[in-house]
Protein backbone atom coordinates (compact mmCIF):
# COMPACT_ATOMS: atom_id res chain seq x y z
CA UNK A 1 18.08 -16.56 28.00
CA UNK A 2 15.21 -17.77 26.08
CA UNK A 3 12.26 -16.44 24.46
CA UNK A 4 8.34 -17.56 24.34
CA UNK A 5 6.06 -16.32 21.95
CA UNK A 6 2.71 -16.90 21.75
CA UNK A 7 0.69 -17.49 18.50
CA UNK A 8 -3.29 -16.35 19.00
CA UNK A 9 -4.62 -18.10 15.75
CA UNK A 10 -7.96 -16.60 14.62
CA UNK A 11 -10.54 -17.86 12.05
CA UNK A 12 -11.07 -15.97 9.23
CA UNK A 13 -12.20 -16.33 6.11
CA UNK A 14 -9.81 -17.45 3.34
CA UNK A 15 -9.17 -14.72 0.85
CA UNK A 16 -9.53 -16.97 -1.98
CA UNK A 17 -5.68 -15.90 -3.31
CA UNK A 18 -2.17 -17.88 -2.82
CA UNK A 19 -1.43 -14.89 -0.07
CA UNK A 20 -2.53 -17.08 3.08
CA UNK A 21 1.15 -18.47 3.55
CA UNK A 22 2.94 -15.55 3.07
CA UNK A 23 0.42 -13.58 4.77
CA UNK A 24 1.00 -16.05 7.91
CA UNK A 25 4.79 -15.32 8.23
CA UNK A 26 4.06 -11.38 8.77
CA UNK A 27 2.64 -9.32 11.86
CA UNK A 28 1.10 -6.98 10.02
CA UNK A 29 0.61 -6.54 5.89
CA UNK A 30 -0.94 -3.98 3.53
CA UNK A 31 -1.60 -3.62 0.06
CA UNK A 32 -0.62 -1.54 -3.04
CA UNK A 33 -4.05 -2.39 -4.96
CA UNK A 34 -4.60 -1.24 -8.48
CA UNK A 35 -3.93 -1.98 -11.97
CA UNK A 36 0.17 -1.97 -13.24
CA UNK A 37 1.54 -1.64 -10.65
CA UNK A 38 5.44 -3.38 -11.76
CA UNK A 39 7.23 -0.42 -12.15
CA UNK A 40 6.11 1.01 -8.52
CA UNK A 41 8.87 1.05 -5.78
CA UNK A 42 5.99 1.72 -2.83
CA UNK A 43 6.76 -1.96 -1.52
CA UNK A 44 10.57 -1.60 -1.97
CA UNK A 45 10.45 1.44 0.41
CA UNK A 46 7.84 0.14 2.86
CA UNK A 47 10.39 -2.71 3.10
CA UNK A 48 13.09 -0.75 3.71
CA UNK A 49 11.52 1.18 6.40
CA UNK A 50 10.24 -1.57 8.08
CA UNK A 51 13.10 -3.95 8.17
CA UNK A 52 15.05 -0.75 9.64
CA UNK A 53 12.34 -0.57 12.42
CA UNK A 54 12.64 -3.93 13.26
CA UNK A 55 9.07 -4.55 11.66
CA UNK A 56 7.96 -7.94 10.69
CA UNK A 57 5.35 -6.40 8.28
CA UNK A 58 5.13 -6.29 4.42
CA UNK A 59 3.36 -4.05 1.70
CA UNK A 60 1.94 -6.42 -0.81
CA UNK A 61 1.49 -5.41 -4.41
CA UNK A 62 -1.53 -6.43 -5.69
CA UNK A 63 -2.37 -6.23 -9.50
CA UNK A 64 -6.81 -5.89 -9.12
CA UNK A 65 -9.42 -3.91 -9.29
CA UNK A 66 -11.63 -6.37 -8.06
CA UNK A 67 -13.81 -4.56 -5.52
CA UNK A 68 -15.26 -7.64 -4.02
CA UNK A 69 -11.81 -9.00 -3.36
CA UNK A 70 -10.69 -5.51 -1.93
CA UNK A 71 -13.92 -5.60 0.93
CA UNK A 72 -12.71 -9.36 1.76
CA UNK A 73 -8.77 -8.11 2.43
CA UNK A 74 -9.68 -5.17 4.42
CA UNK A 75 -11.09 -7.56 7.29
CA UNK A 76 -8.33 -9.52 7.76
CA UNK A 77 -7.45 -9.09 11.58
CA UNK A 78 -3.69 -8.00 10.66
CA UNK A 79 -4.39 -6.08 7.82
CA UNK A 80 -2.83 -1.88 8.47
CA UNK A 81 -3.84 -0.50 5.30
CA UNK A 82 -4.07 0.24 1.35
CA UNK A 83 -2.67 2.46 -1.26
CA UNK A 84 -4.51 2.91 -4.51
CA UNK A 85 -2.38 2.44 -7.70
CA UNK A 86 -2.36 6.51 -7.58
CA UNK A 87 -0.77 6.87 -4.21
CA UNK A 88 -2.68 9.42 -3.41
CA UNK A 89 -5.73 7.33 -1.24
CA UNK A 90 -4.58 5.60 2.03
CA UNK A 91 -7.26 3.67 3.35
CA UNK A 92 -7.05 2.48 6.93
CA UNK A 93 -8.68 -0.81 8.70
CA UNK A 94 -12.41 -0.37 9.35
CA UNK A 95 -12.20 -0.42 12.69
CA UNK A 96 -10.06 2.75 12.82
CA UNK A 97 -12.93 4.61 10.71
CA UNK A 98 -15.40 6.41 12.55
């Protein structure tokens, strides 16, 4: 038995970080985006839950505050969302906002 897949490769722009080739292994990232942000275990357990779902995806931590940088990673086409450093603010893809 074998098995095709098929790569749709889309042009965006580069996000100006060393994130494009590990970005390009995943189906789907997100981002814990703040300021100190070590000692958090948020990508840990994303991992966890997503290897045991058979999920090629990754949570990315993401030491910035850097707003402008923040609008530029939110329109990557497989970008599922953002937790600020508190945790407590999810924030979706755009196109899932009304």
């Amino acid at each position: 038995m074998s098995t095709t897949t098929t790569v749709t490769v889309q042009h965006r722009q580069p996000l100006g970080l060393n994130l494009e080739p590990r970005i390009g292994q995943l189906d789907k990232h997100g981002f814990l985006f703040g300021k100190k942000l070590t000692a958090s275990m948020s990508p840990l357990l994303h991992d966890v839950v997503y290897q045991e779902l058979g999920l090629n995806w990754e949570q990315i931590r993401l030491d910035s505050t850097d707003m402008n940088l923040f609008l530029r990673l939110i329109r990557d086409p497989k970008f599922y969302g953002m937790c600020s450093l508190s945790g407590t603010t999810r924030l979706g893809h755009p196109a899932n906002h009304s």
